[in-house]
Protein backbone atom coordinates (compact mmCIF):
# COMPACT_ATOMS: atom_id res chain seq x y z
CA UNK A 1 -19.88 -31.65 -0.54
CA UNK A 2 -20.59 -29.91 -3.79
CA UNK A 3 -22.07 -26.45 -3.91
CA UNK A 4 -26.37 -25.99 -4.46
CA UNK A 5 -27.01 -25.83 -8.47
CA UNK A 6 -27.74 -22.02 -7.45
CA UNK A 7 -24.41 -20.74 -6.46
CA UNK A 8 -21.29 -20.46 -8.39
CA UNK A 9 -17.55 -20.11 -7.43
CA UNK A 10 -13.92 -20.45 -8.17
CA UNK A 11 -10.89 -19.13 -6.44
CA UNK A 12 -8.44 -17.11 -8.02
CA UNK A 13 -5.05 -15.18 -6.69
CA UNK A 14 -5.69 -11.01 -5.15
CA UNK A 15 -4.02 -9.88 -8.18
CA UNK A 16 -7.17 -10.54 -10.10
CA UNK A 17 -9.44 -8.18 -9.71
CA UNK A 18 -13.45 -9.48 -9.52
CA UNK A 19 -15.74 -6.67 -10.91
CA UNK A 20 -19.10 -7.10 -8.97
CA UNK A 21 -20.74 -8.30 -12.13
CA UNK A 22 -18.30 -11.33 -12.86
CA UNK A 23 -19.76 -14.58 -14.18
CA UNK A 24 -17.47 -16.42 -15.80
CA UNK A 25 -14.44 -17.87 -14.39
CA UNK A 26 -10.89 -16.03 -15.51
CA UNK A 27 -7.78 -17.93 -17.21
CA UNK A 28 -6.73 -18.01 -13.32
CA UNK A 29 -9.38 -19.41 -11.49
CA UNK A 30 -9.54 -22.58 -10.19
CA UNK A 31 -11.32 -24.85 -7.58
CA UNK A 32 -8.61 -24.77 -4.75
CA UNK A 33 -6.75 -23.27 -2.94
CA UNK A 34 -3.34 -24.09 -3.62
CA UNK A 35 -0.87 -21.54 -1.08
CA UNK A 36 3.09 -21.10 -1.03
CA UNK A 37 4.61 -19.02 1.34
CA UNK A 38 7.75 -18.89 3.71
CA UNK A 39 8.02 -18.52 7.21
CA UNK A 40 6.81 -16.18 8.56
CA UNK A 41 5.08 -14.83 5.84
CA UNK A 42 1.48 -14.42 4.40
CA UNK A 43 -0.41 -15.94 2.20
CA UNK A 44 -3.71 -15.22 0.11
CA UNK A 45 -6.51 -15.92 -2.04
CA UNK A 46 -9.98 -15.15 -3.06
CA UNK A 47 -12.68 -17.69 -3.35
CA UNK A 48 -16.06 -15.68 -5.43
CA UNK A 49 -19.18 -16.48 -5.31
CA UNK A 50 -22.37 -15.39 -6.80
CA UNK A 51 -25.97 -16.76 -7.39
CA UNK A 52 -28.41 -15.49 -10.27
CA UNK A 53 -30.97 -17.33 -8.82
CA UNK A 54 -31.45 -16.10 -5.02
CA UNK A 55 -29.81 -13.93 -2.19
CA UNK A 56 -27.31 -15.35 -0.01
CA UNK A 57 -26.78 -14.88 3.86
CA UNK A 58 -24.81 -15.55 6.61
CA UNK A 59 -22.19 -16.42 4.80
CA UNK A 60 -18.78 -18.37 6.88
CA UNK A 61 -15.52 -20.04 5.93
CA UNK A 62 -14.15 -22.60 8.68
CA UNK A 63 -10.51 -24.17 7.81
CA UNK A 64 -11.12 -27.49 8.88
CA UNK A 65 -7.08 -28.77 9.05
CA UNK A 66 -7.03 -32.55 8.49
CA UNK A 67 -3.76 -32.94 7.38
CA UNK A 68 -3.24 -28.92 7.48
CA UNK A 69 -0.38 -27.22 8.80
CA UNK A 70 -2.11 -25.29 11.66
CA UNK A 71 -1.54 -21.79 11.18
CA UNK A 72 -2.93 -18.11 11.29
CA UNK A 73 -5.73 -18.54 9.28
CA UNK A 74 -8.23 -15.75 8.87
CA UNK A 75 -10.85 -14.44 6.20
CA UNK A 76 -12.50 -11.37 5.06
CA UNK A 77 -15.07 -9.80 2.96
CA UNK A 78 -13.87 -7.67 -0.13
CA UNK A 79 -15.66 -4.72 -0.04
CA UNK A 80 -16.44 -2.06 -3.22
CA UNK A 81 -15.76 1.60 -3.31
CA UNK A 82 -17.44 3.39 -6.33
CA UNK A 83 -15.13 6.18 -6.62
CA UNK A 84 -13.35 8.82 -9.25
CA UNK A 85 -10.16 7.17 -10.55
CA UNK A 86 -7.08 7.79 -8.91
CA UNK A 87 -6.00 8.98 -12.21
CA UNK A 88 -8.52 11.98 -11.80
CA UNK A 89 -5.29 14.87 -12.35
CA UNK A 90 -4.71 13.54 -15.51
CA UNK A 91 -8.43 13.79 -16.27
CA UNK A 92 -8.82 16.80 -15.02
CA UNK A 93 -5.38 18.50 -16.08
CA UNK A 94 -4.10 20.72 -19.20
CA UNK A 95 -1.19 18.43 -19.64
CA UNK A 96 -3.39 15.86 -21.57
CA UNK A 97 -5.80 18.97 -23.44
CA UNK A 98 -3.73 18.55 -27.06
CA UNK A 99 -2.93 14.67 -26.47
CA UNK A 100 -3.80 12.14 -29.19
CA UNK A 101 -4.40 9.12 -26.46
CA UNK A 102 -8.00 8.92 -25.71
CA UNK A 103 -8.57 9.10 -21.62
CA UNK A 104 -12.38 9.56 -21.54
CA UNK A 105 -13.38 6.15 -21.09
CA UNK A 106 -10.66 5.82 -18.24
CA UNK A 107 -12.02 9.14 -16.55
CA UNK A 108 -15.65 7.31 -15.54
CA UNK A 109 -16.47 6.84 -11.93
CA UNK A 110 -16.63 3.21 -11.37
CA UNK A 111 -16.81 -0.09 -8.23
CA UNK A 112 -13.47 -0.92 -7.53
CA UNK A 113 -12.40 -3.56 -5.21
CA UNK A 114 -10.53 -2.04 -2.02
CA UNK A 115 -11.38 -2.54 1.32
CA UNK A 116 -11.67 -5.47 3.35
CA UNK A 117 -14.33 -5.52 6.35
CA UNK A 118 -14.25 -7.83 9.11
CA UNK A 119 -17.09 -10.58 8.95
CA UNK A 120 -19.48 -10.84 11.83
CA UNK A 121 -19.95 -14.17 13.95
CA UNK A 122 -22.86 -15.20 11.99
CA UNK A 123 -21.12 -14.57 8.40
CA UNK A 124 -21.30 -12.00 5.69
CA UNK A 125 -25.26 -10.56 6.16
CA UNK A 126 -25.79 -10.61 2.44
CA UNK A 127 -24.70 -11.78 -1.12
CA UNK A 128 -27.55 -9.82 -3.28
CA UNK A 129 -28.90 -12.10 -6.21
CA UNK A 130 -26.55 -11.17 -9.43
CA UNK A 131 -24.08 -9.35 -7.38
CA UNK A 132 -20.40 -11.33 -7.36
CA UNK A 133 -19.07 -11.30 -3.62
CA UNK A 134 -15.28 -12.20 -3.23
CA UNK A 135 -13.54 -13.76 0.61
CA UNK A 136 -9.74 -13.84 0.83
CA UNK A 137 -9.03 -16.29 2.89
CA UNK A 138 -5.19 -15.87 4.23
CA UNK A 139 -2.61 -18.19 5.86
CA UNK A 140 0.03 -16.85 8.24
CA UNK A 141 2.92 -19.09 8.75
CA UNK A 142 4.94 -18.99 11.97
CA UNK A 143 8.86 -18.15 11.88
CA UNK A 144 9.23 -21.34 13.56
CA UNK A 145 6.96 -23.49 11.66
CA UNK A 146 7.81 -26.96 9.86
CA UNK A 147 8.70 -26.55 6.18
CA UNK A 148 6.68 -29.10 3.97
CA UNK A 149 3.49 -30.02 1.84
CA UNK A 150 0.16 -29.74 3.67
CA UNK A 151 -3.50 -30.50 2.69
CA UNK A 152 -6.70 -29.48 4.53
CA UNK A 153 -10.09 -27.88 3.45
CA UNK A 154 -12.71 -24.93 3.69
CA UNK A 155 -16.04 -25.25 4.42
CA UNK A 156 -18.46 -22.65 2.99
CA UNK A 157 -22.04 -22.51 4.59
CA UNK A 158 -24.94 -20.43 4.61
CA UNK A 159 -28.33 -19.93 3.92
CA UNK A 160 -29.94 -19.44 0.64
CA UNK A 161 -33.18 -16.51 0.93
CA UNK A 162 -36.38 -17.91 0.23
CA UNK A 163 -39.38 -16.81 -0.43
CA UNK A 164 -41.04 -14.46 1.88
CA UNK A 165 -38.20 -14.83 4.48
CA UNK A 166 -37.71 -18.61 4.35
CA UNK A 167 -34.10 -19.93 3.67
CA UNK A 168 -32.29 -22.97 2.84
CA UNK A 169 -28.51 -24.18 4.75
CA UNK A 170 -26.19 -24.66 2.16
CA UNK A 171 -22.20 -25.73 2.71
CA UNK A 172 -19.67 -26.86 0.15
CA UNK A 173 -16.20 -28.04 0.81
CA UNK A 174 -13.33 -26.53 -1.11
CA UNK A 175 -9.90 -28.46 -1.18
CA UNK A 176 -6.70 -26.66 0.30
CA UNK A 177 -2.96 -27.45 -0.57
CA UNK A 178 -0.29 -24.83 1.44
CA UNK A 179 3.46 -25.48 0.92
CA UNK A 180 5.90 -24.08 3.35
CA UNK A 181 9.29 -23.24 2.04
CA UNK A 182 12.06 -23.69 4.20
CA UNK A 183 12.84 -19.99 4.24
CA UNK A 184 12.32 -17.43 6.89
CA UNK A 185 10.67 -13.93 5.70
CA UNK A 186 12.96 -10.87 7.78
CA UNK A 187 11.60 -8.68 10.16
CA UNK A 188 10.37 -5.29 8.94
CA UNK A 189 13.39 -4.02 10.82
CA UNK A 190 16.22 -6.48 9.62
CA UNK A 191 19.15 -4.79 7.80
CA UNK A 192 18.20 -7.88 5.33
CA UNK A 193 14.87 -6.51 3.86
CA UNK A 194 13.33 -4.32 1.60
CA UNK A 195 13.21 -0.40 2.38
CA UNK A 196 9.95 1.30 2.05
CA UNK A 197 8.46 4.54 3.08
CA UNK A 198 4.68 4.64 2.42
CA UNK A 199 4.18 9.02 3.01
CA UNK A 200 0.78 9.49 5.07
CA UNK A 201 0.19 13.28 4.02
CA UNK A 202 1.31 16.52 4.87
CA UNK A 203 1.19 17.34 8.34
CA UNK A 204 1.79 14.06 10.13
CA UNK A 205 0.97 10.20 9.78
CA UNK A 206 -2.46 11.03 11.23
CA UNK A 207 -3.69 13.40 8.67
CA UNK A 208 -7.11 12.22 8.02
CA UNK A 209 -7.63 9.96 10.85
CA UNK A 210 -7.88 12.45 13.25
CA UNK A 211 -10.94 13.97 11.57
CA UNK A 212 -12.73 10.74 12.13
CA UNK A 213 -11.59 9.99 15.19
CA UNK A 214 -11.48 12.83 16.96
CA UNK A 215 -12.94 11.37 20.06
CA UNK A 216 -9.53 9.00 20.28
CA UNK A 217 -6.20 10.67 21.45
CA UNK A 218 -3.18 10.34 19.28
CA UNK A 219 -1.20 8.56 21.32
CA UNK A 220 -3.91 5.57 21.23
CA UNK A 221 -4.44 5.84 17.20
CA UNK A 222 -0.48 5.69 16.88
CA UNK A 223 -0.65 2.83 19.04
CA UNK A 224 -3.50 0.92 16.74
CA UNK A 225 -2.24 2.22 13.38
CA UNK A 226 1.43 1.82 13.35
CA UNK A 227 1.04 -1.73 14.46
CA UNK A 228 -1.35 -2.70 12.27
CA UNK A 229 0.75 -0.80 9.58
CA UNK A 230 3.42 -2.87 10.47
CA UNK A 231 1.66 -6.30 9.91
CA UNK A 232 1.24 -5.64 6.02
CA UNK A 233 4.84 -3.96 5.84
CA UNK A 234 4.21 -1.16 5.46
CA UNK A 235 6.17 1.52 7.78
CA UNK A 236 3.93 4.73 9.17
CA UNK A 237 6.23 7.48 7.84
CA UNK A 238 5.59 11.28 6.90
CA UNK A 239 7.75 12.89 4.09
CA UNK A 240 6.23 16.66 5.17
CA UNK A 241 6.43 16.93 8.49
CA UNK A 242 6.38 20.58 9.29
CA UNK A 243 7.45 22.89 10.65
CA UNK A 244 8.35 20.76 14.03
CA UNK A 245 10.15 17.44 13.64
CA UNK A 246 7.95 14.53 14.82
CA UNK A 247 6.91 13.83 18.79
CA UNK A 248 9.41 12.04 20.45
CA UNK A 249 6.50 9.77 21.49
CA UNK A 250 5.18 9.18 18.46
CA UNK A 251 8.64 8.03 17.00
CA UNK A 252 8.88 5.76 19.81
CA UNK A 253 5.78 3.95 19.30
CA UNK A 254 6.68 4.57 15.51
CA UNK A 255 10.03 2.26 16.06
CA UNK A 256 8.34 -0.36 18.57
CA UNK A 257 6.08 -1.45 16.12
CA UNK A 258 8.76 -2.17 13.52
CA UNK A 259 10.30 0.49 11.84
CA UNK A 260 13.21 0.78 9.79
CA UNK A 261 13.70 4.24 9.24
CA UNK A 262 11.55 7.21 10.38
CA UNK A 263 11.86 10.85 8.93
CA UNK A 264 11.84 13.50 11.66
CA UNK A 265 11.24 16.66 9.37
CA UNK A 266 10.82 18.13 5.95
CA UNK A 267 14.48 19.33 5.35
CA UNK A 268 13.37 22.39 3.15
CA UNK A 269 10.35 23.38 5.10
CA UNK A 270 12.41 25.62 7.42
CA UNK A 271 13.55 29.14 6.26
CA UNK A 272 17.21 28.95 6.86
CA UNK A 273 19.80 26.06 7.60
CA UNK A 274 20.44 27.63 11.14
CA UNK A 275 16.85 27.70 12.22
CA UNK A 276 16.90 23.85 10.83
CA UNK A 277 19.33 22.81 13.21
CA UNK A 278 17.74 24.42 16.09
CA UNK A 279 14.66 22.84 15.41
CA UNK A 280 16.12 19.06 15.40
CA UNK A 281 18.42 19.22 18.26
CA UNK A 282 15.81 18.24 20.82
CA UNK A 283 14.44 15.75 18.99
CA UNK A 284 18.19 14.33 18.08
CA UNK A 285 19.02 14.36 21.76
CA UNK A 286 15.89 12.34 22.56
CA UNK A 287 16.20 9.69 20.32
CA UNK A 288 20.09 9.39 20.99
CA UNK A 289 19.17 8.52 24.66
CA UNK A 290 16.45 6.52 23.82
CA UNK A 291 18.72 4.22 21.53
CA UNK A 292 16.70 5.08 18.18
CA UNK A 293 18.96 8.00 16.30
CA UNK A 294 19.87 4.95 13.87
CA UNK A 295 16.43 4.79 12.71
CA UNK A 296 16.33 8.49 12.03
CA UNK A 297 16.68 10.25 8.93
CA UNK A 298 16.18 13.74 7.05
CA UNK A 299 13.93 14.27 3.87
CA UNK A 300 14.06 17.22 1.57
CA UNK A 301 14.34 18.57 -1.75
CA UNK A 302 11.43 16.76 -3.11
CA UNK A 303 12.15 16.99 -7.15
CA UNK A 304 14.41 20.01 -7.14
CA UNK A 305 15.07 21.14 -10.54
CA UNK A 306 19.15 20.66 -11.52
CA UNK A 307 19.43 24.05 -10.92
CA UNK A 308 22.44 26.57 -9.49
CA UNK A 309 20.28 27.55 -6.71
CA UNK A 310 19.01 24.06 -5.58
CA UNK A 311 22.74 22.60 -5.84
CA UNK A 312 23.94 25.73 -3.32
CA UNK A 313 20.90 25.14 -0.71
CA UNK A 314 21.59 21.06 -0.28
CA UNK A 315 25.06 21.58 -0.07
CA UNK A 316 24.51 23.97 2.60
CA UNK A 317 21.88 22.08 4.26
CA UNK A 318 22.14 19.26 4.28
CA UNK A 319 25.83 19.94 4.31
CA UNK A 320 25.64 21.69 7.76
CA UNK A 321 23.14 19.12 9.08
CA UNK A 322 26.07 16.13 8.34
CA UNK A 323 28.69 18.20 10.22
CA UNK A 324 26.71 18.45 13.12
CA UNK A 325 25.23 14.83 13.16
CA UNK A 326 27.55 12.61 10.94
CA UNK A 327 25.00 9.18 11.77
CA UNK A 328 22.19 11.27 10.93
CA UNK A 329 21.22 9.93 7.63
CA UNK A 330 19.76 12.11 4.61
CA UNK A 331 17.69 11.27 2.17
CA UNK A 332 16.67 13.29 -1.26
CA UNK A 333 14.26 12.86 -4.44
CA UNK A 334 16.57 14.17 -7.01
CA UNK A 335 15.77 12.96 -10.91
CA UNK A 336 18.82 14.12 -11.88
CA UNK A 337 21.35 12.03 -13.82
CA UNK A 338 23.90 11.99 -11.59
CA UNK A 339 25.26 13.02 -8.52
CA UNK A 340 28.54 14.44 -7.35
CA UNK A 341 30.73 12.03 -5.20
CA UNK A 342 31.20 14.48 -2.48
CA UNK A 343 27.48 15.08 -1.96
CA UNK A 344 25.86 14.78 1.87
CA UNK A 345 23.09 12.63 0.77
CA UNK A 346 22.95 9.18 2.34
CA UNK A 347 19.92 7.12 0.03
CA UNK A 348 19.06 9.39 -3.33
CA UNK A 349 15.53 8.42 -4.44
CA UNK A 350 15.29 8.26 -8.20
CA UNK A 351 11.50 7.94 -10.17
CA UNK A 352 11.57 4.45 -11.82
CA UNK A 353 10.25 6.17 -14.69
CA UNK A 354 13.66 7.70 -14.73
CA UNK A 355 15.78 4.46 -14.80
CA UNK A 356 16.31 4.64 -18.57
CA UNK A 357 16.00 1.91 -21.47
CA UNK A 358 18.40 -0.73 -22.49
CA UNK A 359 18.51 -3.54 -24.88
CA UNK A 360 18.56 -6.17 -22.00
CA UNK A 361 17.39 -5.46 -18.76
CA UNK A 362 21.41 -7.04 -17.93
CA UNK A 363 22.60 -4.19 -19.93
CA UNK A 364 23.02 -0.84 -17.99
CA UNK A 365 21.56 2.50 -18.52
CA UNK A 366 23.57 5.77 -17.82
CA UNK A 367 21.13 5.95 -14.69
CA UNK A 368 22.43 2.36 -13.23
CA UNK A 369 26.05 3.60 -13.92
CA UNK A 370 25.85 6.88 -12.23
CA UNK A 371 24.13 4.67 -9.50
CA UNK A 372 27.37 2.43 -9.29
CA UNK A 373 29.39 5.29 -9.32
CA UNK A 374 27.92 7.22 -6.41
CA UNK A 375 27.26 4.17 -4.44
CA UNK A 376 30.95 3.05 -4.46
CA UNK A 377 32.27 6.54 -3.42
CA UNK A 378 31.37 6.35 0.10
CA UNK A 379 29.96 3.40 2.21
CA UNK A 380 26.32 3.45 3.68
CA UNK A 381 24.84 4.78 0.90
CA UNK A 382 21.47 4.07 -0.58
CA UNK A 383 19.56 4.19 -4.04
CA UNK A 384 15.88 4.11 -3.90
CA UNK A 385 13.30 4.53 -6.48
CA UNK A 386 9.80 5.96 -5.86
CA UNK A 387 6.95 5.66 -8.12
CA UNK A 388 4.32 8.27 -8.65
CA UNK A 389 1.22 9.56 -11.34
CA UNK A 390 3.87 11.70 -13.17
CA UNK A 391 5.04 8.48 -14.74
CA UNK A 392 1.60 8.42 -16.42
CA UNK A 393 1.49 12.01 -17.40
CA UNK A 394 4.63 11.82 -19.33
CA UNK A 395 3.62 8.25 -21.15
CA UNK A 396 0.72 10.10 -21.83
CA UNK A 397 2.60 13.16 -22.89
CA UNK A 398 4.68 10.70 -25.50
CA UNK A 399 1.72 9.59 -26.91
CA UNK A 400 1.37 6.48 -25.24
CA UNK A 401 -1.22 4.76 -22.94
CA UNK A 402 -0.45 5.75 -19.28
CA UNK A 403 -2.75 3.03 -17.98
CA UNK A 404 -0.25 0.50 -19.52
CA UNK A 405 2.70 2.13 -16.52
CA UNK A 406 3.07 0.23 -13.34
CA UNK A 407 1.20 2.00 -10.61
CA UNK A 408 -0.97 1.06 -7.49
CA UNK A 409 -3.89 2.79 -8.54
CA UNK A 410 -7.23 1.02 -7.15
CA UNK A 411 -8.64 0.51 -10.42
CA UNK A 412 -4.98 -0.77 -12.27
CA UNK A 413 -4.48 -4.26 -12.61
CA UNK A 414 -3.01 -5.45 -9.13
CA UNK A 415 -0.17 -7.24 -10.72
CA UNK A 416 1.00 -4.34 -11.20
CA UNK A 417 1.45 -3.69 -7.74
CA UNK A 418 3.86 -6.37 -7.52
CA UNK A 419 5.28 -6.12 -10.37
CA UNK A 420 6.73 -2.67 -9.84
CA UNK A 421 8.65 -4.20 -6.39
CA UNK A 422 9.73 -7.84 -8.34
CA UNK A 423 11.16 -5.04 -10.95
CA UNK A 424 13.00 -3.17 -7.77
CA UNK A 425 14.64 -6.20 -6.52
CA UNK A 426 15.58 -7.41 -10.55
CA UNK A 427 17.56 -4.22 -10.58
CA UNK A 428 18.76 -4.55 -7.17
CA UNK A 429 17.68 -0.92 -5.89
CA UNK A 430 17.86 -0.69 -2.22
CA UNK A 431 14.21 0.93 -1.34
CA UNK A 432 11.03 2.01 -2.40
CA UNK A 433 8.90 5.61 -1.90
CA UNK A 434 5.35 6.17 -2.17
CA UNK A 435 3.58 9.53 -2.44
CA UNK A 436 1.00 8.95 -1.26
CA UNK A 437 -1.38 6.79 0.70
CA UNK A 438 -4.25 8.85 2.09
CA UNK A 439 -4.98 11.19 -1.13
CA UNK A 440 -8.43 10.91 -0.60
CA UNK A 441 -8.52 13.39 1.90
CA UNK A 442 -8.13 15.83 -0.47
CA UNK A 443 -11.18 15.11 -2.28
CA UNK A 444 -13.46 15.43 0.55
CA UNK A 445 -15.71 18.38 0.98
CA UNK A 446 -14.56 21.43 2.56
CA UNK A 447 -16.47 20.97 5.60
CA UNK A 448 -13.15 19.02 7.11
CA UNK A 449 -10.52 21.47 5.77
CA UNK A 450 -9.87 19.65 2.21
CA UNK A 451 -9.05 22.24 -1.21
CA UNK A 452 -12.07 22.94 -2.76
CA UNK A 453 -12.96 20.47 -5.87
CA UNK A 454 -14.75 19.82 -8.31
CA UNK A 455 -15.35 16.42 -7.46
CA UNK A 456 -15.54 16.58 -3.79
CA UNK A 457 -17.49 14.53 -1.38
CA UNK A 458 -18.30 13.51 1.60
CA UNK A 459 -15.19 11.68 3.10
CA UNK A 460 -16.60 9.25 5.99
CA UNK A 461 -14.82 5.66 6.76
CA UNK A 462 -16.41 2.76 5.39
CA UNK A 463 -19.30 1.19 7.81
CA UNK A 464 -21.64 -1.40 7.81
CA UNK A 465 -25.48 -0.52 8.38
CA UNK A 466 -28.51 -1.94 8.58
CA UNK A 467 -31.75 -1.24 6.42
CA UNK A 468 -35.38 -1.20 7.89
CA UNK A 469 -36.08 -4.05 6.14
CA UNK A 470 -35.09 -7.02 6.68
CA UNK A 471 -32.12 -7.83 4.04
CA UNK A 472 -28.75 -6.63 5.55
CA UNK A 473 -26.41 -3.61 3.93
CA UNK A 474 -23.35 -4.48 4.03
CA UNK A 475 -21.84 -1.42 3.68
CA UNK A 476 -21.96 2.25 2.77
CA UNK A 477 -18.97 5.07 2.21
């Protein structure tokens, strides 16, 4: 079935981002969807769709299988925020004031795909005339599923407004090919994949939920968000926990839904080394008995300067803390250019930014030989990079375009996104560290405890609503 004259659409990959205005079709799109994935793996695209001509409602996808590999399949609406730019420090900061590159036009608020909201039984309420509405559709392929070449379909229906509240059924079919490899993804857990720690703000992995859920108790949000954490990958961890190490019970529930490592405190948040040790003992004594102390680790000295006084203090902490608990593993952001052989770190975390420049990215940098170096002096260890804005302020500060630096900004290209772990595994570093996920909080008004700003605003989850009239919302933040 072909679609009414009145609609358009095309399918194209999530790393394309579909401004709401979109007409014509990218390099990218095309009119299937073609998926590849492993075992136990996921898969997605977006089909867009837009009419000039008249409002759409009650929009649905069905996977009819055919020939299909049945599977997980499941869809979703993209939603729009129109927010600042993640970049807004740079736009806002004194490191840019005598800079040549112009950032003005990058500084604009703007609608930037990023959430995805559930779709009611009876479909998306409404595509409004000119307005370009992206689905992902995603596959989820079973650890024990058949390995092959598959075909199937998606049917699109729904009605097309009329006038005066009349409407017209429309459906279109759109082809689907899914090949299976014959490999197996890992568990989040497995000694066999990729590290990550995705930091969830300052005081706990709850900062900011618990403001907007205060009516739920913590033990029932860890139970809902670490899971569902868990099925994109991502581990619920907290860099700057402080000045207690994390509830017993929330590291449990932490480590049943998947985790692979879980910090307990902020190494450097305590006054003295002594008063450290006191502080993890209980929590070390209930995680050895429960069976988890080889999840555990111990974060500090977040981008200490190379200096005297910060060599002396993780020597001596972190030091101490070894002695005490030799499995206890440490972990450190230090951009420095090299680290002693001796040292009590476990996994040093290094900014990508900081990596170097070769010729050939098979050609090493003096980072990827001090890396070698301190990797081969004592078994166990770890070399992780993390990726943050300051990569942008000092492309920026070189006279370069910091938009043009991988990042996971919402309004960055989303290859990017990928790109910066493909570019991990190319150099075979161990991890990856984000600072941070839930930023947002801290450009919320006042009312819920945020710094003041100059661009605050009212922080509330994204929700659907209905109008008086009798079109459908689909959304407000």
């Amino acid at each position: 079935m072909a679609a009414p004259p009145a609609i358009e659409w095309f399918v194209d990959p999530l790393t394309v981002q579909v401004p709401r205005e979109r007409r014509a079709p990218f390099p990218s799109s095309v009119k299937v969807f073609d998926f590849a994935e492993m075992r136990g793996g996921c898969e997605r695209k977006q089909l867009w769709l837009r009419s000039d001509e008249a409002t759409l409602q009650g929009v649905t996808l069905e996977v009819v299988h055919e020939g299909l590999l049945p599977g997980s399949w499941a869809y979703k609406q993209q939603g729009y925020v129109k927010a600042l730019p993640s970049d807004l420090y740079l736009c806002n900061s004194n490191v840019l004031a005598n800079n040549s590159v112009e950032l003005a036009a990058q500084c604009e608020p703007g609608w930037y795909p990023d959430v995805l909201l559930d779709v009611p039984t009876d479909g998306i309420p409404l595509v409004e005339k000119g307005i370009t509405q992206p689905i992902m559709l995603e596959v989820c392929i079973a650890s024990t599923a058949t390995s092959g070449n598959f075909s199937g379909s998606v049917l699109v229906r729904g009605q097309v407004a009329g006038f005066e509240g009349s409407t017209t059924n429309f459906s279109f079919s759109v082809p689907v090919l899914l090949e299976v490899w014959p490999l197996t993804v890992p568990a989040l857990n497995d000694s066999k994949a990729f590290s990550t720690t995705f930091n969830f703000g300052s005081t706990g992995a709850l900062w900011g939920l618990q403001h907007w859920y205060p009516q739920r108790s913590t033990a029932v949000i860890w139970a809902q968000w670490f899971p569902f954490l868990a099925r994109h990958r991502i581990p619920g961890d907290a860099l700057y926990t402080q000045p207690d190490p994390r509830p017993t019970e929330e590291l449990q529930v932490l480590a049943d839904s998947g985790a692979k490592h879980m910090n307990l405190l902020y190494g450097v948040a305590v006054p003295n080394t002594t008063e450290l040790l006191e502080r993890l003992a209980p929590t070390i004594t209930n995680l050895t008995r429960l069976g988890l102390i080889e999840k555990a680790y111990l974060y500090g000295f977040d981008e200490n300067p190379q200096t005297n006084a910060s060599i002396a203090t993780i020597l001596d902490r972190f030091g101490r803390v070894k002695q005490r608990w030799p499995t206890l593993r440490t972990h450190a952001t230090l951009n420095w250019p090299s680290l002693d052989d001796d040292w009590p770190i476990d996994t040093w975390i290094n900014e990508f930014g900081q990596w170097g420049s070769a010729n050939h990215w098979r050609d090493p940098t003096p980072k990827s030989e001090a890396r070698k170096r301190w990797l081969a002096a004592k078994p166990g260890r770890k070399f992780w990079w993390y990726w943050c804005f300051w990569n942008e302020v000092g492309a920026a500060q070189h006279g370069h375009d910091p938009a043009a630096v991988l990042d996971t900004f919402v309004e960055r290209p989303v290859i990017q996104s990928r790109l910066l772990l493909w570019l991990a595994s190319l150099h075979a570093v161990d991890g990856m560290l984000y600072y941070h996920v839930n930023q947002w909080v801290s450009q919320c008004d006042t009312e819920h405890g945020a710094t003041p700003n100059a661009h605050a605003r009212p922080c509330t989850p994204v929700r659907r609503c209905t109008s008086h009239s009798r079109n459908h919302r689909l959304w407000l933040t």
